[in-house]
C-alpha atoms as a PDB file:
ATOM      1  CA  UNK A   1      68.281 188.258 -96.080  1.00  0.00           C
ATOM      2  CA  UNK A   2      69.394 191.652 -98.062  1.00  0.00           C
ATOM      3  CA  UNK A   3      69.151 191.091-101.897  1.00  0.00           C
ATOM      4  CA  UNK A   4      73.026 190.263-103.570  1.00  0.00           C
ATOM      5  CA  UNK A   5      74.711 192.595-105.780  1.00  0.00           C
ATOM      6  CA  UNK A   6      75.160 191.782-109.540  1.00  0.00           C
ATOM      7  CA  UNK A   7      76.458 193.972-112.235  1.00  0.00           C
ATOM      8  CA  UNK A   8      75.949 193.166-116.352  1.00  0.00           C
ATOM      9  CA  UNK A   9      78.511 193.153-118.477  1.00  0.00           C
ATOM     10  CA  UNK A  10      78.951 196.485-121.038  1.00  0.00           C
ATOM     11  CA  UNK A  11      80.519 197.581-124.095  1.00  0.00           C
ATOM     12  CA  UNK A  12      82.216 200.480-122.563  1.00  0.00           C
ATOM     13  CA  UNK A  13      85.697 201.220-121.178  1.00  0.00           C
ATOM     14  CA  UNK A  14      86.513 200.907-117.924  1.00  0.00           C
ATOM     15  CA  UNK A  15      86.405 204.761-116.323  1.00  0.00           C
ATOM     16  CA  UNK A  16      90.523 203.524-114.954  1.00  0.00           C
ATOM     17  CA  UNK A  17      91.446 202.232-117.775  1.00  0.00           C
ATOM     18  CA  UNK A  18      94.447 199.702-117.012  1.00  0.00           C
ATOM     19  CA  UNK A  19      95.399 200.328-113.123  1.00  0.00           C
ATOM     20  CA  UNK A  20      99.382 199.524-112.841  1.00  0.00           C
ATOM     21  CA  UNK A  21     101.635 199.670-110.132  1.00  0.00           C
ATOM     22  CA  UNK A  22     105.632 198.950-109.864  1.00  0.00           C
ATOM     23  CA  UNK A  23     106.145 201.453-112.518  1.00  0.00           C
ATOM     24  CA  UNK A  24     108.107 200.070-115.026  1.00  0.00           C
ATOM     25  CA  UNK A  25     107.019 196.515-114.709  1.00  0.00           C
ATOM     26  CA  UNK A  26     103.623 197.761-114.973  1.00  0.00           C
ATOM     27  CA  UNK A  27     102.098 195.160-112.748  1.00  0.00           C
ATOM     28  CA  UNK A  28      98.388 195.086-112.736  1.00  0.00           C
ATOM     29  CA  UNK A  29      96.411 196.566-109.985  1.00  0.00           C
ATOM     30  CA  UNK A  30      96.382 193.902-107.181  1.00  0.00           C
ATOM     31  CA  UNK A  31      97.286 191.076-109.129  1.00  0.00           C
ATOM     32  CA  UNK A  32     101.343 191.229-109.058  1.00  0.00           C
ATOM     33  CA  UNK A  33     101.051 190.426-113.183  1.00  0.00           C
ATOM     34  CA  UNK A  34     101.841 192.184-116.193  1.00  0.00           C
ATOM     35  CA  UNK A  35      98.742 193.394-118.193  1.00  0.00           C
ATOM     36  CA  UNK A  36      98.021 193.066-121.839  1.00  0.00           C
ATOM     37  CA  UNK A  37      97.252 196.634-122.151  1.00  0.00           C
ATOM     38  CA  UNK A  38      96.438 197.959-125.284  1.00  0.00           C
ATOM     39  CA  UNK A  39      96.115 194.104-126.646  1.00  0.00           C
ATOM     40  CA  UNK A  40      94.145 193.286-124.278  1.00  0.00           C
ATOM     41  CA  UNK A  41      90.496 194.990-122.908  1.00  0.00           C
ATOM     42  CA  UNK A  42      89.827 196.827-119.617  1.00  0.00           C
ATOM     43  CA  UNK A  43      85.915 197.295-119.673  1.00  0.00           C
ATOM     44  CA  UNK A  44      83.009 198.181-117.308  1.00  0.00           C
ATOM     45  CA  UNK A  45      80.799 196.718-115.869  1.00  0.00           C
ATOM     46  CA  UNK A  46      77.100 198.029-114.700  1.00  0.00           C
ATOM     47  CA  UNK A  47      74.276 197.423-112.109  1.00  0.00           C
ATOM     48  CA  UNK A  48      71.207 196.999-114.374  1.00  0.00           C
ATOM     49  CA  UNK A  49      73.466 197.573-117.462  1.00  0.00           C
ATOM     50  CA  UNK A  50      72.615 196.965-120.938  1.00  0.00           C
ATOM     51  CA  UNK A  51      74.664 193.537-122.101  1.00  0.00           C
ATOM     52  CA  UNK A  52      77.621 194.529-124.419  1.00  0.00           C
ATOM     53  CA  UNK A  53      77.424 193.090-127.802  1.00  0.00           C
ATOM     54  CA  UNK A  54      80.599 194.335-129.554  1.00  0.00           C
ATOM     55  CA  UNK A  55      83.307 191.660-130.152  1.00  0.00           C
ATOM     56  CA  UNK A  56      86.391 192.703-128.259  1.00  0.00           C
ATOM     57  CA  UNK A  57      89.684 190.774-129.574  1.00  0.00           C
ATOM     58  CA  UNK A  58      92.696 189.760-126.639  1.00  0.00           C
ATOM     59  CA  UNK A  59      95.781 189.261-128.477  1.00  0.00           C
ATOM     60  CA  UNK A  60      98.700 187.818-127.125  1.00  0.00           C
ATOM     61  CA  UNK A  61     102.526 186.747-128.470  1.00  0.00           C
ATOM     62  CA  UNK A  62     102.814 182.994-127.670  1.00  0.00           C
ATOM     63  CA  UNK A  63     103.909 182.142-124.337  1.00  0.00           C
ATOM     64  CA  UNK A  64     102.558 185.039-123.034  1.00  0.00           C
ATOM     65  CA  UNK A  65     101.375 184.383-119.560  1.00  0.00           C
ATOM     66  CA  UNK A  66      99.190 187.736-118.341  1.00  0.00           C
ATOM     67  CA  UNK A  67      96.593 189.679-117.543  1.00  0.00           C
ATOM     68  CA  UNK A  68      94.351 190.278-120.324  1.00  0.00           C
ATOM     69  CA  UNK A  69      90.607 191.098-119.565  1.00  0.00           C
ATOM     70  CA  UNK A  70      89.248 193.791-117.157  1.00  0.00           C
ATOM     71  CA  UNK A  71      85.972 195.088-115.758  1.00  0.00           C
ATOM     72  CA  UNK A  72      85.248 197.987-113.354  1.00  0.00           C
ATOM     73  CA  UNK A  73      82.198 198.645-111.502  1.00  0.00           C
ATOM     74  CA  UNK A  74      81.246 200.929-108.929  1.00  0.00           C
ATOM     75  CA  UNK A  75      78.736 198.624-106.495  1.00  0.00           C
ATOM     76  CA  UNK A  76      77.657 201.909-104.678  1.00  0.00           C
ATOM     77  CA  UNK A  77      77.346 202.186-100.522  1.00  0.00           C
ATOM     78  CA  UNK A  78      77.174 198.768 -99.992  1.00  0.00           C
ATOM     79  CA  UNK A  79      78.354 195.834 -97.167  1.00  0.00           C
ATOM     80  CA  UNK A  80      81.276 194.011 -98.884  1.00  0.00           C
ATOM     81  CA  UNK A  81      80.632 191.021 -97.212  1.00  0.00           C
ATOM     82  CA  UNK A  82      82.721 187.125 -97.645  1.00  0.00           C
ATOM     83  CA  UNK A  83      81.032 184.973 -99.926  1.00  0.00           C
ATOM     84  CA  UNK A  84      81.398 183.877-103.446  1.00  0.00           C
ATOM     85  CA  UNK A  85      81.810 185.779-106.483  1.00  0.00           C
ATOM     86  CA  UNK A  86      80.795 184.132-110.415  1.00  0.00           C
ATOM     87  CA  UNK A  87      82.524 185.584-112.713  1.00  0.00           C
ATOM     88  CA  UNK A  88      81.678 184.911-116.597  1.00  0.00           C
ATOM     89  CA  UNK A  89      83.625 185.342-120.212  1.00  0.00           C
ATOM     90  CA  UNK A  90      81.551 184.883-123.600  1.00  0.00           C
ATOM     91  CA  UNK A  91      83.711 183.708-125.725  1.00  0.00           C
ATOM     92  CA  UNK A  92      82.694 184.438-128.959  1.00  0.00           C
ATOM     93  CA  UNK A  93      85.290 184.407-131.420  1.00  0.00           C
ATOM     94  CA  UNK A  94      87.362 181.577-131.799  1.00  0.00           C
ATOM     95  CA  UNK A  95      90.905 181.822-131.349  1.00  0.00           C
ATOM     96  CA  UNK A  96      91.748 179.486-134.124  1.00  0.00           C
ATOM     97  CA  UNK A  97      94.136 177.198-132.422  1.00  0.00           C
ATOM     98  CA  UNK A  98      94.295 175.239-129.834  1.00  0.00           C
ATOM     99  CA  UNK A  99      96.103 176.037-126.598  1.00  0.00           C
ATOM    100  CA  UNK A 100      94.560 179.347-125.117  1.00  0.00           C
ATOM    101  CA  UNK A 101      93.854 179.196-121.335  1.00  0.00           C
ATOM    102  CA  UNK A 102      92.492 180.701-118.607  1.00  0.00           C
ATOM    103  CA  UNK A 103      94.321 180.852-115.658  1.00  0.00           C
ATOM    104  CA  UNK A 104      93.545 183.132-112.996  1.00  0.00           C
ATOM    105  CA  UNK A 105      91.088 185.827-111.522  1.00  0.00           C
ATOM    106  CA  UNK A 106      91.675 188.180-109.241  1.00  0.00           C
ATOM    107  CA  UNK A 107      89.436 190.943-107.542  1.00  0.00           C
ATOM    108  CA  UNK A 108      90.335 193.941-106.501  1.00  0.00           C
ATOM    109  CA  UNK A 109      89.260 197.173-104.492  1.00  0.00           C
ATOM    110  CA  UNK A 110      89.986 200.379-105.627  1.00  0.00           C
ATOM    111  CA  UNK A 111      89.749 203.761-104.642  1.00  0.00           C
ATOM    112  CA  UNK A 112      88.490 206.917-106.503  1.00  0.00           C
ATOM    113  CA  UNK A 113      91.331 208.111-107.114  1.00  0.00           C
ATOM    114  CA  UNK A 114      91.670 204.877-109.494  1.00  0.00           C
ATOM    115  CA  UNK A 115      94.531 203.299-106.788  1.00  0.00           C
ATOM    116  CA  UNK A 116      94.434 199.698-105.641  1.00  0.00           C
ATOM    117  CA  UNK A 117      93.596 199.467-102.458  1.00  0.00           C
ATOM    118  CA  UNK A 118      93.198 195.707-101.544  1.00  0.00           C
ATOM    119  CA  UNK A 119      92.613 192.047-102.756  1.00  0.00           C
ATOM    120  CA  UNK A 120      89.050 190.311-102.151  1.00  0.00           C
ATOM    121  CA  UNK A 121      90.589 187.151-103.933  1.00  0.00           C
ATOM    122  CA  UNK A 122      93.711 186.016-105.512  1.00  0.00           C
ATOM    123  CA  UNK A 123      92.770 182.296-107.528  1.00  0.00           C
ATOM    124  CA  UNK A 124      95.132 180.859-109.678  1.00  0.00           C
ATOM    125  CA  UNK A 125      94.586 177.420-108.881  1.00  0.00           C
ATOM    126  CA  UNK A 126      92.817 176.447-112.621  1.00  0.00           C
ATOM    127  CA  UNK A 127      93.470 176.073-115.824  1.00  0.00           C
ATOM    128  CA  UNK A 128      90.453 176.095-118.616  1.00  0.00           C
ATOM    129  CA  UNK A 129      91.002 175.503-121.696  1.00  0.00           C
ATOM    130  CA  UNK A 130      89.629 177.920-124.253  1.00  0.00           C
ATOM    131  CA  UNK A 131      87.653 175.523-127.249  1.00  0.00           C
ATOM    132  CA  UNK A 132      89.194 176.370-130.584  1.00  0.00           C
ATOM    133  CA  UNK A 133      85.851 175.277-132.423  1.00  0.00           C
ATOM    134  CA  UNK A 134      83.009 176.674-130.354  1.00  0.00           C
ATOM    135  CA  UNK A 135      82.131 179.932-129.033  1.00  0.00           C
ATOM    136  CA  UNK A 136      81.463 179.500-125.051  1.00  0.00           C
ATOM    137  CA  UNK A 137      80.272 180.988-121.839  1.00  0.00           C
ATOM    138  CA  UNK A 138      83.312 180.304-119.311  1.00  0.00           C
ATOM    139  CA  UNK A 139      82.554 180.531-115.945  1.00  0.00           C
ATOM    140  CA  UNK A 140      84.696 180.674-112.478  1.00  0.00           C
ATOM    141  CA  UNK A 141      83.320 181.097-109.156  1.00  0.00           C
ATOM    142  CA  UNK A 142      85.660 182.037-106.220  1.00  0.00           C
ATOM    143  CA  UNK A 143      85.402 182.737-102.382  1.00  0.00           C
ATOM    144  CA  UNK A 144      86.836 186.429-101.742  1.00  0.00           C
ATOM    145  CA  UNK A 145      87.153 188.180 -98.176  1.00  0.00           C
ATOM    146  CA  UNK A 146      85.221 190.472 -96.667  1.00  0.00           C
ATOM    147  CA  UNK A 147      86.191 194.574 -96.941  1.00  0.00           C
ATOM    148  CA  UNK A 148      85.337 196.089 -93.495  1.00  0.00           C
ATOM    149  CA  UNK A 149      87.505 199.452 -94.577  1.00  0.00           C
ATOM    150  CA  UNK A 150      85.361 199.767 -97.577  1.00  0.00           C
ATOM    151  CA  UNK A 151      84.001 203.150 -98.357  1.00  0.00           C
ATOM    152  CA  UNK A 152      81.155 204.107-100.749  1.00  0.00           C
ATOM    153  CA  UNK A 153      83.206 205.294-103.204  1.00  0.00           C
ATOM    154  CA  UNK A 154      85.330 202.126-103.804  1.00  0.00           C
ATOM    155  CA  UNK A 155      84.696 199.979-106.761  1.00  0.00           C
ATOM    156  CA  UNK A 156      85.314 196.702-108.040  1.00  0.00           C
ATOM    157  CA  UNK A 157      88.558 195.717-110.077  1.00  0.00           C
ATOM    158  CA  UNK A 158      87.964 192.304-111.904  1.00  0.00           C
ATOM    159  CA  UNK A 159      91.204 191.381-113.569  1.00  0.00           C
ATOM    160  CA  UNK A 160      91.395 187.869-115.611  1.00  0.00           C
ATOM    161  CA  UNK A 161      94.755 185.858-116.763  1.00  0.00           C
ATOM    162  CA  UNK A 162      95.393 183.914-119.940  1.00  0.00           C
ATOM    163  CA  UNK A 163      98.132 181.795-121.000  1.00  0.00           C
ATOM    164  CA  UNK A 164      98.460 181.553-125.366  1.00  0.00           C
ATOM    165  CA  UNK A 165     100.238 178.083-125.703  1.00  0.00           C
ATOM    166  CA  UNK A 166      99.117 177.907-129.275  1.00  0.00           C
ATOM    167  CA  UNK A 167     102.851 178.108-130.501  1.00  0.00           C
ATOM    168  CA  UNK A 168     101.690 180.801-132.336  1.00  0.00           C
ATOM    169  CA  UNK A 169     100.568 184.674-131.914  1.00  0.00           C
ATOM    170  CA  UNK A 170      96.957 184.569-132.010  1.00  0.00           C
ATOM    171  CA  UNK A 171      93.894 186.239-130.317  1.00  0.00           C
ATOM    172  CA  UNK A 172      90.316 185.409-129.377  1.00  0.00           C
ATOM    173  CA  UNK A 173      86.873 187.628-129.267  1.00  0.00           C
ATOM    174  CA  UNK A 174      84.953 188.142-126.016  1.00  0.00           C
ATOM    175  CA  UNK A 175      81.527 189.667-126.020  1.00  0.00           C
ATOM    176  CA  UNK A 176      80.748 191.828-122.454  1.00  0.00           C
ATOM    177  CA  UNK A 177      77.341 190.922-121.866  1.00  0.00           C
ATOM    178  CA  UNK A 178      77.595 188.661-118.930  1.00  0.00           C
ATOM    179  CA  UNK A 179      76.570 189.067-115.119  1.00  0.00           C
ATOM    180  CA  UNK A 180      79.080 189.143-112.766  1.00  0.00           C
ATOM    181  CA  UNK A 181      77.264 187.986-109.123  1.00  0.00           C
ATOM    182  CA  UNK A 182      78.759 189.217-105.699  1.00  0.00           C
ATOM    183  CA  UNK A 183      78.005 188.773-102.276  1.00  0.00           C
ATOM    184  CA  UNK A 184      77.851 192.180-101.799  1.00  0.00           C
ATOM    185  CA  UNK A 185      74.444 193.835-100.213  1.00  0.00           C
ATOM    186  CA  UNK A 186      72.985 196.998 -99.905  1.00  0.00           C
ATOM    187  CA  UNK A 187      73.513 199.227 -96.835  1.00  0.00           C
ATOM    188  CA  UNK A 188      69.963 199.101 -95.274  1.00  0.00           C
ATOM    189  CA  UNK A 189      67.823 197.044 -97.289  1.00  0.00           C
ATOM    190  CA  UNK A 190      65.916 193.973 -96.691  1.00  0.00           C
ATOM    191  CA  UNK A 191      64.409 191.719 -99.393  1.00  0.00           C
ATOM    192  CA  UNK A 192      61.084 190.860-100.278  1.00  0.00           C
ATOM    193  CA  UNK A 193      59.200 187.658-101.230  1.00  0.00           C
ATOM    194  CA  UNK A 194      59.667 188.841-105.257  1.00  0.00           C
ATOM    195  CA  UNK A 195      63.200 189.192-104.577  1.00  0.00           C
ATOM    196  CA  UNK A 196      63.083 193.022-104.764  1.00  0.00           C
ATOM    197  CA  UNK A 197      64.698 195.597-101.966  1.00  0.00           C
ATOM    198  CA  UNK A 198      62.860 197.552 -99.124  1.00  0.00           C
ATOM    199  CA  UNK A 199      64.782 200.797 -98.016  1.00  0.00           C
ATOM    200  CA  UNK A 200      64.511 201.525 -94.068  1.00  0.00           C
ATOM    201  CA  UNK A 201      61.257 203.309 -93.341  1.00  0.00           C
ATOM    202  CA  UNK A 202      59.406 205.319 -90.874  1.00  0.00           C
ATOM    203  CA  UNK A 203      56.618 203.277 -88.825  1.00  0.00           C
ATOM    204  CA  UNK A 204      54.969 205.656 -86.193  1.00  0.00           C
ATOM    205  CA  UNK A 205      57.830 207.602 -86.059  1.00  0.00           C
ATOM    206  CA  UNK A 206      60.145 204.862 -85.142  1.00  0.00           C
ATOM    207  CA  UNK A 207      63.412 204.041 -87.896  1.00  0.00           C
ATOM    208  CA  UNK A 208      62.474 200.163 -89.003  1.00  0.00           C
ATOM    209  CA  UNK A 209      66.183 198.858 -90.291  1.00  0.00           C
END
């Protein structure tokens, strides 16, 4: 069984930035929803990256209902295979009132050319609370669909929806120094006892996959 992809967290921009389509609604990527943009964070993400520790504030008007929180990574030449992806938010800042929610998580494909290029999962169906008195690890885990048209060059497009009910404008701090896990696997590798990756080798002369 080939070793599953994970990627840490950073304190660094996302290399796309905020990804919109349907200029001028400005939707999003592959979600169909409006983005926080410059109130909001669009980050990367890294394999073996160093955990983030800068507070990064989301702010929102109340009733605002969008996207707010982003991470990019590039997984590399890999199999993007069906399975379940764990996505994680450290929350810590509090927002100061109650009524902040997440909502939905979506994952995208894109290209590099920085275009969306297809949806791995759409999940709306949740609604989590945001505490108003302690900092928090959130975390979601959702089935997504495999990408046969992948190419090497495509990356991931992690895209996360709030909803501030707080009857006020408000904001909360994340901290980018979780793992996001993937079922994605390396082309040609095989694992080992210690959990570590073997790339195809020679044996007498014959290719051993």
């Amino acid at each position: 069984m080939a070793t599953l992809i994970s990627a840490r967290q950073i304190d660094d921009a996302a290399p796309c930035g905020w990804i919109t389509t349907d200029f001028p609604t400005l939707f999003v990527a592959c979600t169909g929803q409006k983005g926080a943009m410059a109130y909001g964070q669009a980050l990367k993400a890294e394999i073996g990256g160093t955990p983030g520790t800068v507070g990064k504030q989301i702010s929102f008007r109340n009733g605002q209902h969008i996207i707010g929180l982003i991470w990019q990574f590039a997984p590399g030449d890999v199999n993007w295979n069906a399975g379940t992806w764990q996505v994680r938010m450290n929350v810590t800042g509090q927002p100061g009132f109650a009524g902040w929610y997440w909502t939905g998580l979506w994952i995208c494909r894109i290209n590099a050319a920085c275009a969306s290029v297809a949806t791995i999962r759409a999940h709306t169906g949740f609604s989590i609370p945001i505490s108003n008195t302690n900092p928090a690890v959130y975390s979601v885990a959702s089935a997504g669909i495999a990408q046969p048209a992948a190419v090497a060059t495509d990356e991931v497009y992690v895209c996360l929806r709030f909803h501030n009910q707080t009857g006020s404008n408000g904001s909360f701090t994340i901290t980018s120094d979780q793992v996001l896990n993937t079922p994605l696997t390396p082309k040609g590798a095989k694992q080992l006892v210690d959990g570590g990756i073997v790339p195809p080798q020679l044996v007498d002369g014959v290719l051993v996959g």
